[in-house]
C-alpha atoms as a PDB file:
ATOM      1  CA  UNK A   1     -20.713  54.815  41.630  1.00  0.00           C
ATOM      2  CA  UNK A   2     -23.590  54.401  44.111  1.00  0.00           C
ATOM      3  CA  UNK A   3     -24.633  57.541  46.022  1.00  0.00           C
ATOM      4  CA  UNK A   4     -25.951  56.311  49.192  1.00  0.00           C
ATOM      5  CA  UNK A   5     -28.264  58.263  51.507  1.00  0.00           C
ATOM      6  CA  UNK A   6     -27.338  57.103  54.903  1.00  0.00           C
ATOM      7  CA  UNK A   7     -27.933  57.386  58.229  1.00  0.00           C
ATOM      8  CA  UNK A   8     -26.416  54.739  60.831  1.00  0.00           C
ATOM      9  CA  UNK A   9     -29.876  53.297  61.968  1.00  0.00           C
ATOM     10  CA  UNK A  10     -29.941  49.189  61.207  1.00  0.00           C
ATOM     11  CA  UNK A  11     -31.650  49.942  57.969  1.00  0.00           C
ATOM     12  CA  UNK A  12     -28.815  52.567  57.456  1.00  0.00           C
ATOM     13  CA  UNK A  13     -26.307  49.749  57.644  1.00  0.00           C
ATOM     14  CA  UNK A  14     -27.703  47.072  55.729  1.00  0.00           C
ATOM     15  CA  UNK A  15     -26.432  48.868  53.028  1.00  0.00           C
ATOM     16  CA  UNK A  16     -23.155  49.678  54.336  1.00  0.00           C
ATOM     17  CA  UNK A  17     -23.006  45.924  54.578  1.00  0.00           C
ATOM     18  CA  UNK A  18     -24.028  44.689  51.267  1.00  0.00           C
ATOM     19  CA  UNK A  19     -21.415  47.812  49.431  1.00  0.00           C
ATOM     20  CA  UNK A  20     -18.437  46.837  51.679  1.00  0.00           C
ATOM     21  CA  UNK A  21     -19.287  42.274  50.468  1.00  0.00           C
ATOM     22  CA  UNK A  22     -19.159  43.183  47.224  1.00  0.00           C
ATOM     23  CA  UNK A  23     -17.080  45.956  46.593  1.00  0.00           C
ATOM     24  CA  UNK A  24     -19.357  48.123  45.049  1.00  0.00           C
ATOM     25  CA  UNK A  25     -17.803  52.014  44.782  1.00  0.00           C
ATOM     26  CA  UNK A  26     -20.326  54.404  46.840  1.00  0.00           C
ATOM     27  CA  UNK A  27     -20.215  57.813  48.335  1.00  0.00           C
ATOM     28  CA  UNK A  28     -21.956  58.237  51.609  1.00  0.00           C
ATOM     29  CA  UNK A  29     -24.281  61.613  51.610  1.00  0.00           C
ATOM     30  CA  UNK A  30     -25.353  61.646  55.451  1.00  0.00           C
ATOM     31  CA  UNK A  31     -28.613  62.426  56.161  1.00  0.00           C
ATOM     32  CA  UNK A  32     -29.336  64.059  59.732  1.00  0.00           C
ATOM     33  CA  UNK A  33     -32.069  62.874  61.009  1.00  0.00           C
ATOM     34  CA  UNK A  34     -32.312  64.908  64.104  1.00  0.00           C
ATOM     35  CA  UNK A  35     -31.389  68.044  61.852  1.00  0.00           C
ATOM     36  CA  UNK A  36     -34.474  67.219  59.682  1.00  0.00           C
ATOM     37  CA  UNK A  37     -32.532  66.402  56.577  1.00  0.00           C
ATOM     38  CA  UNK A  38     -35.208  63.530  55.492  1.00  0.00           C
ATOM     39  CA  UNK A  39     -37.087  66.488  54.889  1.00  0.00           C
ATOM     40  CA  UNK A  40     -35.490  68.396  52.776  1.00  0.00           C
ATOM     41  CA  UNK A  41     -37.084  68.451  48.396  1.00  0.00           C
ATOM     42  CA  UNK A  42     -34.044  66.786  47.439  1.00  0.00           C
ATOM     43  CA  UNK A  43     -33.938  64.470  49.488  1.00  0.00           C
ATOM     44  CA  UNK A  44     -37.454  63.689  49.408  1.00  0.00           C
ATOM     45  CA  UNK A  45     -37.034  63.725  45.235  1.00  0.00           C
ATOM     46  CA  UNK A  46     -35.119  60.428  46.090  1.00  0.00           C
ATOM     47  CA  UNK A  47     -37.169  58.915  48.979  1.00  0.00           C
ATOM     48  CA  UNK A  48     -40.665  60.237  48.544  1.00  0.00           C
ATOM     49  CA  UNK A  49     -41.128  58.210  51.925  1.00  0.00           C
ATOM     50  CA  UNK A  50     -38.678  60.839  53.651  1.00  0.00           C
ATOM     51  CA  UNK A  51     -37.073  57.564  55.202  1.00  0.00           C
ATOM     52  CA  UNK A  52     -32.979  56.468  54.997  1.00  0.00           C
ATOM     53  CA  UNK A  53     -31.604  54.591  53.043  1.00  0.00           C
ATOM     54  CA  UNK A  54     -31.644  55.810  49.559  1.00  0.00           C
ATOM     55  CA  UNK A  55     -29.420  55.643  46.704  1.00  0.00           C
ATOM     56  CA  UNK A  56     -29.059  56.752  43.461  1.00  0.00           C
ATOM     57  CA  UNK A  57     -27.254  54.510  41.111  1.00  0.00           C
ATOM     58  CA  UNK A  58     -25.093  56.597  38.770  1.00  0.00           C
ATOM     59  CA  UNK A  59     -24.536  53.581  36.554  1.00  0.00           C
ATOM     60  CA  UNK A  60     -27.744  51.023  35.903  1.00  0.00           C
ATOM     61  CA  UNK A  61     -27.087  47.844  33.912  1.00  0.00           C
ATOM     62  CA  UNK A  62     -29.277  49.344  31.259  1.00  0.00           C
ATOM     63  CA  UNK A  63     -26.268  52.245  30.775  1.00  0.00           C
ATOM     64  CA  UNK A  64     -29.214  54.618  31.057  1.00  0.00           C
ATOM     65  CA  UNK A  65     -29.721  57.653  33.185  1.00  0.00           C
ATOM     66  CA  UNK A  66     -29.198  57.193  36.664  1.00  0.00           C
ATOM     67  CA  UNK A  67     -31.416  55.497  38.960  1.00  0.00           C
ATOM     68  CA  UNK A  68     -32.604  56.171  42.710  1.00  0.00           C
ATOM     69  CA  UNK A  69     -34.328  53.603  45.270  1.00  0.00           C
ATOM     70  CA  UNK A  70     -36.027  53.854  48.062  1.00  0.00           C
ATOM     71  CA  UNK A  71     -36.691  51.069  50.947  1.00  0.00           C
ATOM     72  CA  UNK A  72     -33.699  48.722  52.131  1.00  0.00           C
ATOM     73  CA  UNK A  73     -35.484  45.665  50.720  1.00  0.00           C
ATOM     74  CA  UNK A  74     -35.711  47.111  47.350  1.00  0.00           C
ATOM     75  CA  UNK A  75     -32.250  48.121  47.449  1.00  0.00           C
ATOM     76  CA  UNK A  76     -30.650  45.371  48.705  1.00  0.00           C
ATOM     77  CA  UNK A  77     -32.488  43.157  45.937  1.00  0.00           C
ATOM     78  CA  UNK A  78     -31.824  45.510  43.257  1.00  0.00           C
ATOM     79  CA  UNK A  79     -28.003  45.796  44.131  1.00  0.00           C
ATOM     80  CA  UNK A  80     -27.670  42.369  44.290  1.00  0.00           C
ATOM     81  CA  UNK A  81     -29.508  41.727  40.906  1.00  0.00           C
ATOM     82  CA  UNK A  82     -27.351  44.718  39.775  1.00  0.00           C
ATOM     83  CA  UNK A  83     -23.839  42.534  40.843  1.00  0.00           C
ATOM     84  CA  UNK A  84     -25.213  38.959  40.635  1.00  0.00           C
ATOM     85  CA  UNK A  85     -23.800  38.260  44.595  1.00  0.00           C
ATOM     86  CA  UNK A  86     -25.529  37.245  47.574  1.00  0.00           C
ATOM     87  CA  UNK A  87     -28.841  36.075  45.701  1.00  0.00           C
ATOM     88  CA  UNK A  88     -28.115  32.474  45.469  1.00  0.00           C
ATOM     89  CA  UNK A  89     -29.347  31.646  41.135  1.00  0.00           C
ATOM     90  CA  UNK A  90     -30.644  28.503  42.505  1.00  0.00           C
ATOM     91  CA  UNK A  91     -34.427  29.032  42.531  1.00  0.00           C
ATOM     92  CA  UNK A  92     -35.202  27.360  45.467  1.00  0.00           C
ATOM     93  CA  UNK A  93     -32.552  29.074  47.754  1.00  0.00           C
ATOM     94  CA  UNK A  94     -33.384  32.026  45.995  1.00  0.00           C
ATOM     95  CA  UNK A  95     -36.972  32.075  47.296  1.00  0.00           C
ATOM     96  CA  UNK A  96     -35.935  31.342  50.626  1.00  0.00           C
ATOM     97  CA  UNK A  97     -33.498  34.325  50.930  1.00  0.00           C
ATOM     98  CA  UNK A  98     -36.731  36.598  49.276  1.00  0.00           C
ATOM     99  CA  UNK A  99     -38.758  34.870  51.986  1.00  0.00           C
ATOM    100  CA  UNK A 100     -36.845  35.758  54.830  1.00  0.00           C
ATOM    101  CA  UNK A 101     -35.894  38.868  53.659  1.00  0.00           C
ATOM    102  CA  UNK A 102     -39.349  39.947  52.974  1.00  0.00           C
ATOM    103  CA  UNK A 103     -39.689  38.545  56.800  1.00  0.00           C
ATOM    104  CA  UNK A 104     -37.767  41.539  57.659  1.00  0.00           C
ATOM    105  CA  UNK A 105     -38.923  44.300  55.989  1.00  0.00           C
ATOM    106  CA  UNK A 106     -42.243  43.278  57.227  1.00  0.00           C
ATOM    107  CA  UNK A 107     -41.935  42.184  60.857  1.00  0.00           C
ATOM    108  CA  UNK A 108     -38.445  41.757  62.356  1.00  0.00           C
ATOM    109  CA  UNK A 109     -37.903  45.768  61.751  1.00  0.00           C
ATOM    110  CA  UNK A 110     -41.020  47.066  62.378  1.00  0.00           C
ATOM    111  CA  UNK A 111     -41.539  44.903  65.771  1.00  0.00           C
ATOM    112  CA  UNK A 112     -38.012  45.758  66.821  1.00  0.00           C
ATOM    113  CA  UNK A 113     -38.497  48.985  65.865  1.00  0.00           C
ATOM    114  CA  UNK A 114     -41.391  49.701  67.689  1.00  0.00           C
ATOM    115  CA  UNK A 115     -40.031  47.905  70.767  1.00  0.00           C
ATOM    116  CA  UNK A 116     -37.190  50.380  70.719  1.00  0.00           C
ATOM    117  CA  UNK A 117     -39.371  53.430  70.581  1.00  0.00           C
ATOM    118  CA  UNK A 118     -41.364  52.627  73.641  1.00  0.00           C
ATOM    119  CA  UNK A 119     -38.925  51.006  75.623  1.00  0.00           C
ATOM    120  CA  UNK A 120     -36.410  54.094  74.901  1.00  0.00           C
ATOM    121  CA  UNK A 121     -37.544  57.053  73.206  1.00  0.00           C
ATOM    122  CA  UNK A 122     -41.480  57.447  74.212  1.00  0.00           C
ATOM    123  CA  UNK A 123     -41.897  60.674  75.896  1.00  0.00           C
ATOM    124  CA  UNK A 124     -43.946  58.796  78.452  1.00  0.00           C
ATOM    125  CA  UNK A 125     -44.046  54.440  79.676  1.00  0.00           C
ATOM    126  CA  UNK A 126     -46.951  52.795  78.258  1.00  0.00           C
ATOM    127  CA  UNK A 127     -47.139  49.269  79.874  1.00  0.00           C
ATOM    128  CA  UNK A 128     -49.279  48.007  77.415  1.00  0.00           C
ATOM    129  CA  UNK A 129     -47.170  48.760  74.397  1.00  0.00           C
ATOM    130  CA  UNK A 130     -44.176  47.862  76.313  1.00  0.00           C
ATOM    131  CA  UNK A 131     -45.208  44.458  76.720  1.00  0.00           C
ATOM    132  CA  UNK A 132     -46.996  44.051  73.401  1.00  0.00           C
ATOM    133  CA  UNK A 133     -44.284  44.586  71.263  1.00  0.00           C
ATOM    134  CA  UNK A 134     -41.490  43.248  74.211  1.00  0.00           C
ATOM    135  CA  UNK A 135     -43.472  39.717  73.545  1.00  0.00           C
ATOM    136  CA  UNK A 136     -43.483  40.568  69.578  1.00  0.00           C
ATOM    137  CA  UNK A 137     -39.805  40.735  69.921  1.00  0.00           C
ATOM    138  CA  UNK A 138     -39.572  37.473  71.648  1.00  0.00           C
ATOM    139  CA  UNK A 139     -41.686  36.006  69.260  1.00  0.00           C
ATOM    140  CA  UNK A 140     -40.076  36.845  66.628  1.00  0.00           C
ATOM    141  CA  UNK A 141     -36.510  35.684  68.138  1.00  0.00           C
ATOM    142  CA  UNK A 142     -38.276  32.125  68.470  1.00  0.00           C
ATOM    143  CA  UNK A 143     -39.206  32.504  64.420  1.00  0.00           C
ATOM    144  CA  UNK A 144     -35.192  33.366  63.993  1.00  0.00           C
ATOM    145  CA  UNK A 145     -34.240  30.598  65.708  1.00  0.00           C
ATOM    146  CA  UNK A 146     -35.863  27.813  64.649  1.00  0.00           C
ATOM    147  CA  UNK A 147     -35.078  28.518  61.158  1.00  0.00           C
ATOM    148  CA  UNK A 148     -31.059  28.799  62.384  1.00  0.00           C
ATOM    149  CA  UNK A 149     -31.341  25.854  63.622  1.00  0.00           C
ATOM    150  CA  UNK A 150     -32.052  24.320  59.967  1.00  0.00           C
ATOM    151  CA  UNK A 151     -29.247  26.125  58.073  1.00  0.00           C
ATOM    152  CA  UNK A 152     -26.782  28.030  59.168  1.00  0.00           C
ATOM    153  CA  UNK A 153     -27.867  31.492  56.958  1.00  0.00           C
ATOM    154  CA  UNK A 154     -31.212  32.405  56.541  1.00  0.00           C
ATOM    155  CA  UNK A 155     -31.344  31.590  52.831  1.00  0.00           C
ATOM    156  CA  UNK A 156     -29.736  28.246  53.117  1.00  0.00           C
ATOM    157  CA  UNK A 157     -26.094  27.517  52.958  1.00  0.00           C
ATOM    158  CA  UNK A 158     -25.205  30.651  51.606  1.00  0.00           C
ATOM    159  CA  UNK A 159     -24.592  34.293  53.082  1.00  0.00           C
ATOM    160  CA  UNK A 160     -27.175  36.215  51.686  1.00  0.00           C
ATOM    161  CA  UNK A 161     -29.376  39.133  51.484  1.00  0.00           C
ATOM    162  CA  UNK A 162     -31.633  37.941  53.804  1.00  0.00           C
ATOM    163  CA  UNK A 163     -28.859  38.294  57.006  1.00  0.00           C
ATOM    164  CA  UNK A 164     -27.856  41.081  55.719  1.00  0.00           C
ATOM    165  CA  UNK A 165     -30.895  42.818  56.214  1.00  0.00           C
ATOM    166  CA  UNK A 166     -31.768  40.873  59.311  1.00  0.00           C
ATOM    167  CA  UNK A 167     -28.706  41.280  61.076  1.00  0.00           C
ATOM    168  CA  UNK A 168     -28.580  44.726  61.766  1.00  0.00           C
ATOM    169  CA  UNK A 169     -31.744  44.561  63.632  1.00  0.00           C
ATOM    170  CA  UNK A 170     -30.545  41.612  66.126  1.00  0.00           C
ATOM    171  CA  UNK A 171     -27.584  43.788  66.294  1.00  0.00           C
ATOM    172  CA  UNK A 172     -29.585  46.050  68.382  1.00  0.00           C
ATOM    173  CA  UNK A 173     -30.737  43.427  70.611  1.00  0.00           C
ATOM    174  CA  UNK A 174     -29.499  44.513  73.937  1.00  0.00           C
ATOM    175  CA  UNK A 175     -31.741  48.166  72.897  1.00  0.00           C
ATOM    176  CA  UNK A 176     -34.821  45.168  72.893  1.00  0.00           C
ATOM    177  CA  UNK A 177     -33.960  43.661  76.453  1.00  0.00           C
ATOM    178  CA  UNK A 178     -33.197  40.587  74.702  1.00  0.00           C
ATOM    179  CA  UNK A 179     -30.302  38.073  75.301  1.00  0.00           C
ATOM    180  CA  UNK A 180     -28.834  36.012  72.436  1.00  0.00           C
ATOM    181  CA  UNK A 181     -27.889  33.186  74.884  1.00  0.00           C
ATOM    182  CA  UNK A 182     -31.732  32.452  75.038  1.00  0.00           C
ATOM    183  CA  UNK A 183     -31.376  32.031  70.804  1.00  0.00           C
ATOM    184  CA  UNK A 184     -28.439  29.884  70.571  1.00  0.00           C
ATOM    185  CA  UNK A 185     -28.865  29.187  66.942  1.00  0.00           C
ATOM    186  CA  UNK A 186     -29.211  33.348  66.567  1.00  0.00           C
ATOM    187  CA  UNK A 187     -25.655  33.836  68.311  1.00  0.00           C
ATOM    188  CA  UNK A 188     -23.710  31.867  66.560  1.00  0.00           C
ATOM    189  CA  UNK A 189     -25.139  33.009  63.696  1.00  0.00           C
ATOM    190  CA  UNK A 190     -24.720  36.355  64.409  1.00  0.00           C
ATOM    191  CA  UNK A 191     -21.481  35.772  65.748  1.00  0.00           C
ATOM    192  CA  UNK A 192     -20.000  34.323  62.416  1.00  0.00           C
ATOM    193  CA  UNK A 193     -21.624  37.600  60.947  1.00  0.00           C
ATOM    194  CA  UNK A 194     -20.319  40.033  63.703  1.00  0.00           C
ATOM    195  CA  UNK A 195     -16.626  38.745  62.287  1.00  0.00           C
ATOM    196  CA  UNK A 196     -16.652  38.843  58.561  1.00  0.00           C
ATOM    197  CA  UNK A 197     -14.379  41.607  57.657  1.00  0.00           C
ATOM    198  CA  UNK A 198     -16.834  43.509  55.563  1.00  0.00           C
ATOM    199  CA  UNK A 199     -19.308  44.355  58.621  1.00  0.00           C
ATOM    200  CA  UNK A 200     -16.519  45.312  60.419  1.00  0.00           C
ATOM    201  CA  UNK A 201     -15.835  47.909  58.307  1.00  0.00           C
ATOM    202  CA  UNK A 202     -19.335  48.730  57.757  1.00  0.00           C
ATOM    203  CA  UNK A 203     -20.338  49.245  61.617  1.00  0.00           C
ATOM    204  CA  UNK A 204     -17.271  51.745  61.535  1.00  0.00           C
ATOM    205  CA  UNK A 205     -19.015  53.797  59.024  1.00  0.00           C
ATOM    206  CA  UNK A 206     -20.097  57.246  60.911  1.00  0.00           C
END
């Protein structure tokens, strides 16, 4: 059983995402975020970063005590090392999906993220960030694109980790005042994504 410390933010749901492919039994512990949950010593015994996700695996592949991880990126490579799905064992499609999901964790969420806090939340308009991290975003789409255009998932052929931690964040896209028409290769991409059963259910996850 995976305990999963959630909240349904994009990270939140990548997941969501990567339990409901693969089948993996989980609990959902929500974490309130506006309560100050992330705050709280047990949750911060589990994410020392006082961010969502988290989860604590109550069943390693070692058959050892039970293990908890931090970071989506972590997770999402340790799950699917823990299942052997949606890491492609070919080493050069492997490094690919690492790439792009490294990609990510790095940029795509931190941009977008940013570009959501001071286009939505920032108690006061700052042009200059605005338009910094509005361009960012853009950017970043262009990045996205071009490497749709080569294969249809980020990876390669394959579904992988890598969209399943980038997908979330385009799923916010309208939040980043950006249209998918501009990225064809993007929306269809995201639109075969937007239909597989599995995120689906996860997006109807509370």
């Amino acid at each position: 059983m995976i305990y999963l410390y959630y909240a349904p933010t994009p990270n939140g749901h990548k997941i969501t995402l990567f339990l409901e492919e693969t089948g993996l039994p989980y609990s959902i512990h929500r974490i309130d975020i506006g309560a100050g949950d992330q705050f709280k010593p047990e949750f911060l015994a589990i994410s020392p970063n006082n961010k969502i996700p988290a989860i604590v695996d109550q069943q390693p592949a070692d058959g050892s005590k039970p293990i908890a991880i931090f970071e989506s990126g972590a997770i999402l490579l340790y799950l699917a090392e823990k299942t052997g799905k949606l890491l492609s064992k070919d080493m050069r499609e492997r490094i690919q999906s690492l790439q792009w999901l490294f990609w990510q964790v790095g940029g795509f969420g931190p941009m977008l993220g940013q570009n959501h806090h001071f286009n939505l939340f920032a108690p006061e308009k700052v042009p200059y960030a605005i338009n910094r991290y509005q361009e960012e975003t853009k950017r970043l789409y262009k990045v996205l694109n071009t490497q749709l255009e080569k294969t249809p998932f980020l990876g390669g052929q394959e579904y992988s980790i890598a969209d399943i931690a980038t997908y979330p964040w385009a799923h916010s896209h309208e939040y980043q005042n950006i249209v998918l028409d501009d990225y064809p290769a993007v929306k269809k991409w995201f639109d075969i994504i937007s239909q597989r059963p599995a995120t689906q259910i996860a997006y109807s996850k509370a």
